[in-house]
N, C-alpha and C. Protein backbone atom coordinates (compact mmCIF):
# COMPACT_ATOMS: atom_id res chain seq x y z
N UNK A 1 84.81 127.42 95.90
CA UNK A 1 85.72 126.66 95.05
C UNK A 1 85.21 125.22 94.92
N UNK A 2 85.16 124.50 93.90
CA UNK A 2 84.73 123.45 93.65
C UNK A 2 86.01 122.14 93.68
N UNK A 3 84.96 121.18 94.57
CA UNK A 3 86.02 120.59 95.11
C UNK A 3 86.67 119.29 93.93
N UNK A 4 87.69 119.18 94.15
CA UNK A 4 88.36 118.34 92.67
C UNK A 4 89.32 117.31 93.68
N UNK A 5 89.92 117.47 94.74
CA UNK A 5 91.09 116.64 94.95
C UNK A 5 90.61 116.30 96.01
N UNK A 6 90.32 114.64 96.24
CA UNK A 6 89.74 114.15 97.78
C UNK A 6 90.48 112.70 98.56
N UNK A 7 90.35 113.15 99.33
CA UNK A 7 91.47 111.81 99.92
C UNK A 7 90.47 110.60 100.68
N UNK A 8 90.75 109.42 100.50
CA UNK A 8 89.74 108.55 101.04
C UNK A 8 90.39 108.04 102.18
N UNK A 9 90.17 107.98 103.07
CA UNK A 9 90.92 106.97 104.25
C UNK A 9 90.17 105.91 104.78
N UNK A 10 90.65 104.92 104.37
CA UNK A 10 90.39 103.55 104.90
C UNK A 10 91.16 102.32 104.77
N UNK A 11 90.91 101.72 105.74
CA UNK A 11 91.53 100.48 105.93
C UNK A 11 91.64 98.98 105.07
N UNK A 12 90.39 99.13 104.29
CA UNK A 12 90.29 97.87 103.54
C UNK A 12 90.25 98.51 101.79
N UNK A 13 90.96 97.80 101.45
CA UNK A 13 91.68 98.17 99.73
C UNK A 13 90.28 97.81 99.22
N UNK A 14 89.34 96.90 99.28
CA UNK A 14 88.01 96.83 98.45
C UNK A 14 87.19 98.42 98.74
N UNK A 15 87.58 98.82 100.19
CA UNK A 15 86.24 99.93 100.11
C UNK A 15 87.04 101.25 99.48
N UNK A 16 88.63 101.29 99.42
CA UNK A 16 89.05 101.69 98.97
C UNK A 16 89.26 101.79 97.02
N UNK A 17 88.74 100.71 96.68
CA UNK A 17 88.37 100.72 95.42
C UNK A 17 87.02 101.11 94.73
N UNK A 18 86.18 100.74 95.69
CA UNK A 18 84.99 100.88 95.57
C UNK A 18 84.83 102.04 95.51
N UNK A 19 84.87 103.28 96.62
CA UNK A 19 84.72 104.82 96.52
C UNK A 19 85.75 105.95 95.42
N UNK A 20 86.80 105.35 95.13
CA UNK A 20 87.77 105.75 94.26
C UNK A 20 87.07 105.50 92.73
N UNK A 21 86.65 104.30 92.66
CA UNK A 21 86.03 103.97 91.37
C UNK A 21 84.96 104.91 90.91
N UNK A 22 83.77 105.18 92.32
CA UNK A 22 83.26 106.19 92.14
C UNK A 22 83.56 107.82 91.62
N UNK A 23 84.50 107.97 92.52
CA UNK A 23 84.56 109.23 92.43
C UNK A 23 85.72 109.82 91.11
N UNK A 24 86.36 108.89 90.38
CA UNK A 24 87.30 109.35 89.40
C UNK A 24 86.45 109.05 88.31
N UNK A 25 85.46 108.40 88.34
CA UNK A 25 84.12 108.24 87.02
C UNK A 25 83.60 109.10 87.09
N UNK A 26 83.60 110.42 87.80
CA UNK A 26 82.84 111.41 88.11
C UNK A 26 83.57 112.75 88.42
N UNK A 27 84.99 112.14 87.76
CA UNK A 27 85.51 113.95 87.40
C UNK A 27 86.52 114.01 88.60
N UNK A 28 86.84 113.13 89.59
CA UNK A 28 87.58 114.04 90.81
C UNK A 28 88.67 113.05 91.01
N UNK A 29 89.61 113.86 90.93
CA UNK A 29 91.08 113.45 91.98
C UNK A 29 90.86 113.15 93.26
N UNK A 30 91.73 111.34 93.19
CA UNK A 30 91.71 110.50 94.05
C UNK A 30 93.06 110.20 94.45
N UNK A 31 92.90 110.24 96.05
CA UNK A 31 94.23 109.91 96.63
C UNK A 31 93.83 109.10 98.01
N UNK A 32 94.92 108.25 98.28
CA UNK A 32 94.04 107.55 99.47
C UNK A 32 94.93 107.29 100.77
N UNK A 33 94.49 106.69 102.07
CA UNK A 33 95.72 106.29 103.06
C UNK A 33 94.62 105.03 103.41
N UNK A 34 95.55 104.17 104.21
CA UNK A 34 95.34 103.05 104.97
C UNK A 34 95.19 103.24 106.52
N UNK A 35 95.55 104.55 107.21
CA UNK A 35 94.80 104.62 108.06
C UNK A 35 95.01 106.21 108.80
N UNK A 36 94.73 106.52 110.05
CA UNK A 36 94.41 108.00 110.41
C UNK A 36 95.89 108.29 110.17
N UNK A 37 96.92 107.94 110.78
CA UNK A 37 98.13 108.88 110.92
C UNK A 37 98.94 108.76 109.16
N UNK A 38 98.56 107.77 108.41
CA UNK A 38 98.39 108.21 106.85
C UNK A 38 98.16 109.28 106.39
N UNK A 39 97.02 109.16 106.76
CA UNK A 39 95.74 110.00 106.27
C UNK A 39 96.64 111.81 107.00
N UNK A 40 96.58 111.86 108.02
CA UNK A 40 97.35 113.26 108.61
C UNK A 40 98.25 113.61 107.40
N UNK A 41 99.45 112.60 107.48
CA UNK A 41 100.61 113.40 106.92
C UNK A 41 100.14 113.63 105.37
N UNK A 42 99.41 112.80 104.66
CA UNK A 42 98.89 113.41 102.81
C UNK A 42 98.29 114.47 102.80
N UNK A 43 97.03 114.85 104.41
CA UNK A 43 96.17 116.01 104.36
C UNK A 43 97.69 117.15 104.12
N UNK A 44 98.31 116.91 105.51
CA UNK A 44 99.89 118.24 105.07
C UNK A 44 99.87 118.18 103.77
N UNK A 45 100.32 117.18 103.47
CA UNK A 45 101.19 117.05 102.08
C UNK A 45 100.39 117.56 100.96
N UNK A 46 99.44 117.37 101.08
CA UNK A 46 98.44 117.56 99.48
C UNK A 46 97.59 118.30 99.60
N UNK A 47 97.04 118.39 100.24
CA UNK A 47 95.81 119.80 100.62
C UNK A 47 94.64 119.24 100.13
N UNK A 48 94.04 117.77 100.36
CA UNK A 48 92.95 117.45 99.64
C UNK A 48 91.75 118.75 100.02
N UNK A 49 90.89 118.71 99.10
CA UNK A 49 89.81 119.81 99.33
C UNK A 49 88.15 118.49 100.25
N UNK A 50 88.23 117.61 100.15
CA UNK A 50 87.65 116.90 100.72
C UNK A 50 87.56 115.63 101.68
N UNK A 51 87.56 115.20 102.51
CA UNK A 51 87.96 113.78 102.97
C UNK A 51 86.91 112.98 103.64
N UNK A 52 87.42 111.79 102.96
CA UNK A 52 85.90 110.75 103.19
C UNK A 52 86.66 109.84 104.36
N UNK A 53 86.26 110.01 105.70
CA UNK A 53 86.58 108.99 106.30
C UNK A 53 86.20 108.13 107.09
N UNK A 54 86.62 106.67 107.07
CA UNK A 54 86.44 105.98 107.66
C UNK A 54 86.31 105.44 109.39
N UNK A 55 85.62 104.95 109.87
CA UNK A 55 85.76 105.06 111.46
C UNK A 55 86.90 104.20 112.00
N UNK A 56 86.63 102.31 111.91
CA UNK A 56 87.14 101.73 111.91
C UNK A 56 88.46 101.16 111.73
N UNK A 57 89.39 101.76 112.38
CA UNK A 57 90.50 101.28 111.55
C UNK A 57 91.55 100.98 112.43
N UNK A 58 92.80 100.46 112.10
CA UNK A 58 93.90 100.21 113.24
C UNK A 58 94.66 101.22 113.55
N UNK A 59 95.33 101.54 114.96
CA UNK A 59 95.67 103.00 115.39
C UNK A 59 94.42 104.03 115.55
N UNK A 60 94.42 105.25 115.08
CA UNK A 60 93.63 106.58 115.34
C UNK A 60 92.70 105.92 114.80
N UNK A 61 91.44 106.06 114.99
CA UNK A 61 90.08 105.85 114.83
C UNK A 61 89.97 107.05 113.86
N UNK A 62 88.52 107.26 113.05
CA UNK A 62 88.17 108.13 112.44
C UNK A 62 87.62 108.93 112.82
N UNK A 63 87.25 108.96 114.09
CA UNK A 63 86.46 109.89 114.90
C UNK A 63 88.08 110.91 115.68
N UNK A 64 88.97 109.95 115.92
CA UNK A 64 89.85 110.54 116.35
C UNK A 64 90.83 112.07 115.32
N UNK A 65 90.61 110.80 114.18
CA UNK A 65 91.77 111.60 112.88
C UNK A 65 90.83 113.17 113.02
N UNK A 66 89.44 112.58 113.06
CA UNK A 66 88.34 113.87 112.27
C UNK A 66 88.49 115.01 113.23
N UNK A 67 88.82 114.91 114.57
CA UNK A 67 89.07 116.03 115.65
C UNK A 67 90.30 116.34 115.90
N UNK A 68 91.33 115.88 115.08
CA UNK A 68 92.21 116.21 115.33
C UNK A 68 92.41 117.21 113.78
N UNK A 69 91.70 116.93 112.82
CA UNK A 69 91.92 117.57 111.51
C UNK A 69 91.09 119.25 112.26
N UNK A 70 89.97 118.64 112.45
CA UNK A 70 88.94 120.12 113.59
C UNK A 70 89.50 120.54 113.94
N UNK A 71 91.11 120.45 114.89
CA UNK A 71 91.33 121.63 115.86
C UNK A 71 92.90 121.76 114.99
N UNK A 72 92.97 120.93 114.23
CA UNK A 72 94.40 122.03 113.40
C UNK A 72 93.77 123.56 112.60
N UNK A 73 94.84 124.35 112.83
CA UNK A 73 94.14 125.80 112.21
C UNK A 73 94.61 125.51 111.00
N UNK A 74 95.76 124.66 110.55
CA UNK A 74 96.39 124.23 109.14
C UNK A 74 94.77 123.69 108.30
N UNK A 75 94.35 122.68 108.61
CA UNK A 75 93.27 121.93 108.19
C UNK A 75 92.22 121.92 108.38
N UNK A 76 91.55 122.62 109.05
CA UNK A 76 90.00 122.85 109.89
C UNK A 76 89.58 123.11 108.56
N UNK A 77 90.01 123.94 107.62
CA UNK A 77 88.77 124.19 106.56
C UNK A 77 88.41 122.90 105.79
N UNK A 78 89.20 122.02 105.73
CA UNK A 78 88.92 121.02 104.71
C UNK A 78 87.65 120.04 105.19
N UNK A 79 86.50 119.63 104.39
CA UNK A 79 85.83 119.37 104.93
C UNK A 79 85.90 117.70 104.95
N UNK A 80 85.44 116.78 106.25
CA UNK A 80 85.35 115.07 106.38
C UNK A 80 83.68 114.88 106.56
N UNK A 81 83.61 113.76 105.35
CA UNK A 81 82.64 113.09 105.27
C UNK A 81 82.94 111.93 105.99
N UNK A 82 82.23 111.51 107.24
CA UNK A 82 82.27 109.72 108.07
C UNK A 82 81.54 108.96 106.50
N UNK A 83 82.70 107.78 106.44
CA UNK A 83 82.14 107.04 106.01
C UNK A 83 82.04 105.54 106.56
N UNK A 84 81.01 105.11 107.54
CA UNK A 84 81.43 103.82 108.50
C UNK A 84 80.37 103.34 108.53
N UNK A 85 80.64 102.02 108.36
CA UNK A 85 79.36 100.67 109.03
C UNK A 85 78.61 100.82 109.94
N UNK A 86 79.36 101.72 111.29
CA UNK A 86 78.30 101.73 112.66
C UNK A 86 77.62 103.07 112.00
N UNK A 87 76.50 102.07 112.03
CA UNK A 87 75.01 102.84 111.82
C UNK A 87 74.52 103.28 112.71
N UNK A 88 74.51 103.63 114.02
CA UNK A 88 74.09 103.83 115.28
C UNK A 88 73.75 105.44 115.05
N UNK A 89 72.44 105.79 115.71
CA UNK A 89 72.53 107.73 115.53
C UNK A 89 73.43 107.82 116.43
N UNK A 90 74.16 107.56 117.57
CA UNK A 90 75.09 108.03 118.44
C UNK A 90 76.31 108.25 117.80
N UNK A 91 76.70 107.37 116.93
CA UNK A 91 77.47 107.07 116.42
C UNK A 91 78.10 108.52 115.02
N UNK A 92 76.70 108.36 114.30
CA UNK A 92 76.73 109.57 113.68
C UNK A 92 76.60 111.39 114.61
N UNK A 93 75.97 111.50 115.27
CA UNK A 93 75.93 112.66 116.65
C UNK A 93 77.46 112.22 116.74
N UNK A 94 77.97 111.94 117.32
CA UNK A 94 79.43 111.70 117.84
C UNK A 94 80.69 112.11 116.52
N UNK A 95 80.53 111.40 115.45
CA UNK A 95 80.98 111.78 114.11
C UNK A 95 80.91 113.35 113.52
N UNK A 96 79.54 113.92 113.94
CA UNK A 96 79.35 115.19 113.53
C UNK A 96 80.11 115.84 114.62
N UNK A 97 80.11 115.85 116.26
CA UNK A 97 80.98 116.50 117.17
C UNK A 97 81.90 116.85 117.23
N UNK A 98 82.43 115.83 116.61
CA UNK A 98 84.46 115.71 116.06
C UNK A 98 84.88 116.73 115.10
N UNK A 99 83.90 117.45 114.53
CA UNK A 99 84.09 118.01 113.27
C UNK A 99 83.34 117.59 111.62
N UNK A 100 82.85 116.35 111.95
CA UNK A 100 82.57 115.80 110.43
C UNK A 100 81.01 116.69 109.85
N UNK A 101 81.26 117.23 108.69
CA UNK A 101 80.45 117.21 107.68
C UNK A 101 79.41 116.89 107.65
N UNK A 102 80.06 115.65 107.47
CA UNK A 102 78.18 114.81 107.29
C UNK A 102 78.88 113.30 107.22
N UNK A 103 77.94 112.47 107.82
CA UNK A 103 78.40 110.88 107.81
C UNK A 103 77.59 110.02 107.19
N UNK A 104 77.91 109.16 106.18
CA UNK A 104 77.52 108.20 105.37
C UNK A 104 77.69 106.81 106.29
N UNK A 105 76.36 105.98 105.76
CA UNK A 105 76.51 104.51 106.71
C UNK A 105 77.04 103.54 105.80
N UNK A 106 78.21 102.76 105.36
CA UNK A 106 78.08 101.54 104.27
C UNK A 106 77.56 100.30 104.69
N UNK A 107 76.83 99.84 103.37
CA UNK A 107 78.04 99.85 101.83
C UNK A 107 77.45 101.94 101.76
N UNK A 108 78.43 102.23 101.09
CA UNK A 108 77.91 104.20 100.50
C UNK A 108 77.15 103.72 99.36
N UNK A 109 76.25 104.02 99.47
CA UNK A 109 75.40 104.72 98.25
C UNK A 109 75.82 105.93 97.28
N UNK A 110 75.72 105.37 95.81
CA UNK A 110 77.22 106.27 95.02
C UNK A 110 76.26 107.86 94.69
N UNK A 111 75.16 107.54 94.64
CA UNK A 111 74.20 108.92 94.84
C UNK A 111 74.41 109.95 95.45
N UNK A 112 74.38 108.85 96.79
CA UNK A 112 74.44 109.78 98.11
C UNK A 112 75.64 110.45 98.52
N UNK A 113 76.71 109.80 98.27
CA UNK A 113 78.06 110.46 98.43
C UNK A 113 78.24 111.37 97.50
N UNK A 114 77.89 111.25 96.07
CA UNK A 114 77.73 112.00 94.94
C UNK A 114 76.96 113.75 95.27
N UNK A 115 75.76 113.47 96.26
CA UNK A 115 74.88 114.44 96.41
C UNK A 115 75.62 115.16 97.85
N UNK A 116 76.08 114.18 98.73
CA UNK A 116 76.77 115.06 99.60
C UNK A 116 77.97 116.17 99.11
N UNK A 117 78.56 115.11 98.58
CA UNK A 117 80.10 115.92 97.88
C UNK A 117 79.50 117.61 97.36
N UNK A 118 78.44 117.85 96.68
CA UNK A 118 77.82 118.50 95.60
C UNK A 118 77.29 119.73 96.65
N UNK A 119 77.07 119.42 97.34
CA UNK A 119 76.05 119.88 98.45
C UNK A 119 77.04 120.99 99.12
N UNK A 120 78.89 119.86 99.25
CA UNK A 120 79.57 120.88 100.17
C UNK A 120 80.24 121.61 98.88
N UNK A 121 80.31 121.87 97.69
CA UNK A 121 80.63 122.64 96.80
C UNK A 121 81.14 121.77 95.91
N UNK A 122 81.06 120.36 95.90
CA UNK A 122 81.32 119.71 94.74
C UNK A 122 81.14 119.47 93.56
């Protein structure tokens, strides 16, 4: 199934504009939260088919939200892209452990998120 409805989670309204801008110029439903326990209750609520998330943030971390989305049997299928500043390979290894997809370093490269998205059936 090709993915159309994706939820962004992050903390700062610029990176939140920035990836939204992307991705609704490019065909896909955008919905967003301000941070992990946001982000939980819209995944219930809406069933995004994708989620881009952020590490950094106040409360649940993104590493946290992303293992906790992993071990719900409600949500495990939906797939999380990390999208975070710490560039560290530990950082990403650690991101992929939790459950994530695949992790992007910012600023995102609109390619690269473009080619990931595509990659997981986008």
């Amino acid at each position: 199934m090709a993915i159309q409805r994706i939820l962004i989670v992050d903390d700062s309204p610029t990176e939140r504009y920035y990836l939204t801008d992307i991705l609704v110029k490019n065909g896909y439903t955008v919905t967003t939260a301000e941070n992990g326990e946001e982000a939980l209750v819209k995944i219930k609520a809406e069933k995004p088919q994708l989620i881009l998330m952020d590490v950094v943030m106040p409360g649940a971390n993104g590493f946290q939200v992303t293992r906790a989305i992993a071990r719900d049997p409600d949500l495990q299928d939906v797939p999380v892209i990390i999208c975070s500043s710490k560039n560290q390979e530990t950082d990403r290894i650690w991101g992929l452990r939790q459950g994530a997809k695949d992790y992007l370093v910012k600023p995102v490269d609109a390619a690269a998120l473009l080619a990931k998205i595509a990659a997981l059936g986008g």
